[in-house]
Protein backbone atom coordinates (compact mmCIF):
# COMPACT_ATOMS: atom_id res chain seq x y z
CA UNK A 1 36.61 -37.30 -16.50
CA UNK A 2 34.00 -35.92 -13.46
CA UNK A 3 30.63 -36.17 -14.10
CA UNK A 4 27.18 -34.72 -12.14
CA UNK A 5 24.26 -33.65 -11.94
CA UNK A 6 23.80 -29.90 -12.52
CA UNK A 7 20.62 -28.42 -11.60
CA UNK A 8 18.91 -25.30 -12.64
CA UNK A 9 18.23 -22.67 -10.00
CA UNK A 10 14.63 -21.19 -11.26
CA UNK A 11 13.55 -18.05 -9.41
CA UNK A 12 11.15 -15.28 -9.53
CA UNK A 13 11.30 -11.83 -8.05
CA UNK A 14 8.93 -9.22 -7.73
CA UNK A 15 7.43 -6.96 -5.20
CA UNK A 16 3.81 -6.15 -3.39
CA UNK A 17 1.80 -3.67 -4.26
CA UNK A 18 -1.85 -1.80 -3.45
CA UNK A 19 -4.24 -2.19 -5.72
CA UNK A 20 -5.92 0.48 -4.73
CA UNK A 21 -3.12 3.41 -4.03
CA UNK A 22 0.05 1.69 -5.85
CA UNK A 23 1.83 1.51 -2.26
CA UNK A 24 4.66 -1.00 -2.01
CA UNK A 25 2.99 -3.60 0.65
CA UNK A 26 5.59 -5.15 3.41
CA UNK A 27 5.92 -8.57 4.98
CA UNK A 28 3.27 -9.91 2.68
CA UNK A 29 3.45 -14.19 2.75
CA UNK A 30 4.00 -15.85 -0.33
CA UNK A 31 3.93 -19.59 -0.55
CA UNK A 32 4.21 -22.03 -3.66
CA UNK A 33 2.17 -24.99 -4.24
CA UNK A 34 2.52 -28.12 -4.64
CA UNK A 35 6.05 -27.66 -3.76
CA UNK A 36 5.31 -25.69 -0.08
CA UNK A 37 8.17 -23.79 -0.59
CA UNK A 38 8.06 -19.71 0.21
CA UNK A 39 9.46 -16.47 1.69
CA UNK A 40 8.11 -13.28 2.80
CA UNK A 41 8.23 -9.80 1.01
CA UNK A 42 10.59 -7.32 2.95
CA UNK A 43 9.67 -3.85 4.43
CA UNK A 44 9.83 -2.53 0.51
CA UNK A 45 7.15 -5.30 -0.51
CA UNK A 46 9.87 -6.99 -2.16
CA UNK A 47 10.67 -11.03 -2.58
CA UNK A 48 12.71 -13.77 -4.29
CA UNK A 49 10.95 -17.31 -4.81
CA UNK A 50 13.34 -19.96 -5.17
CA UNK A 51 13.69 -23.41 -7.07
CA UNK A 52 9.82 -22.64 -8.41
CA UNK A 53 8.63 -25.70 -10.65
CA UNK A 54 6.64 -24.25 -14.03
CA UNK A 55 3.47 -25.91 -12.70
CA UNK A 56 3.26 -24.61 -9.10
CA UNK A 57 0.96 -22.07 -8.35
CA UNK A 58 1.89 -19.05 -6.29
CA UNK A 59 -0.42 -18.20 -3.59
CA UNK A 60 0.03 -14.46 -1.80
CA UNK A 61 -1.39 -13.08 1.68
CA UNK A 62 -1.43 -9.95 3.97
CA UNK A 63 -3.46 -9.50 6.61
CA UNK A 64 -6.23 -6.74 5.26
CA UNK A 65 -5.82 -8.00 1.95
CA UNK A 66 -7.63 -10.35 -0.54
CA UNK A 67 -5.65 -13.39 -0.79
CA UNK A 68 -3.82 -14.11 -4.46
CA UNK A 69 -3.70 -17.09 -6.34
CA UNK A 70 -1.91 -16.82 -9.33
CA UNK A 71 -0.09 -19.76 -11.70
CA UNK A 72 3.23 -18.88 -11.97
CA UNK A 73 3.03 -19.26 -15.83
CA UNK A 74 0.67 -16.46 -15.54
CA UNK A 75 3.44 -14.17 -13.37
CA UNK A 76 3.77 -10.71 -14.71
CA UNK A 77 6.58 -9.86 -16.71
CA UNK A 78 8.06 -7.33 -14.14
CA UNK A 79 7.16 -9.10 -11.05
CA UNK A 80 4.64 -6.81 -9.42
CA UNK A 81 1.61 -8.29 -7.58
CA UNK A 82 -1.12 -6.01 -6.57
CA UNK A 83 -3.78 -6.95 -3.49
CA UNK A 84 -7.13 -5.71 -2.91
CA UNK A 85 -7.64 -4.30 0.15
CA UNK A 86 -10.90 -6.04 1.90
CA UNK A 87 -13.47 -3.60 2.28
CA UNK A 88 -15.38 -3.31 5.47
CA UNK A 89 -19.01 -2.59 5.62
């Protein structure tokens, strides 16, 4: 009889978004915390997290843009994030 260890692949997919004009935002970072892991969107604003732990907390940034925090407990339902632009005065 073989034994091991199988181990649950948890991911979470989504994609970037405006706030302001609903735009799909590219190359956006994404990064997870405490486990450091994280990808970047593509040029559609889209991404994959892998092997993300229930208590990490998902931190998103584009350059222009209001940085996101956001515990991944709290991640939307259909995966889309939406930044703020920053506004200049």
């Amino acid at each position: 009889m073989a034994t091991g260890v199988v181990h649950a692949q948890n991911s979470r997919s989504g994609s970037l978004f405006d706030a302001h004009t609903q735009e799909a935002l590219p190359y956006g970072s994404l990064q997870l915390w405490p486990s450091q892991r994280g990808t970047i969107a593509n040029e559609a604003g889209d991404f994959v997290l892998q092997s993300v732990a229930g208590d990490d907390s998902l931190f998103v940034r584009l350059v222009g843009y209001k940085s996101l925090r956001l515990a991944l407990r709290d991640f939307p339902a259909d995966g889309r994030l939406y930044l703020t632009p920053l506004v200049r005065t």
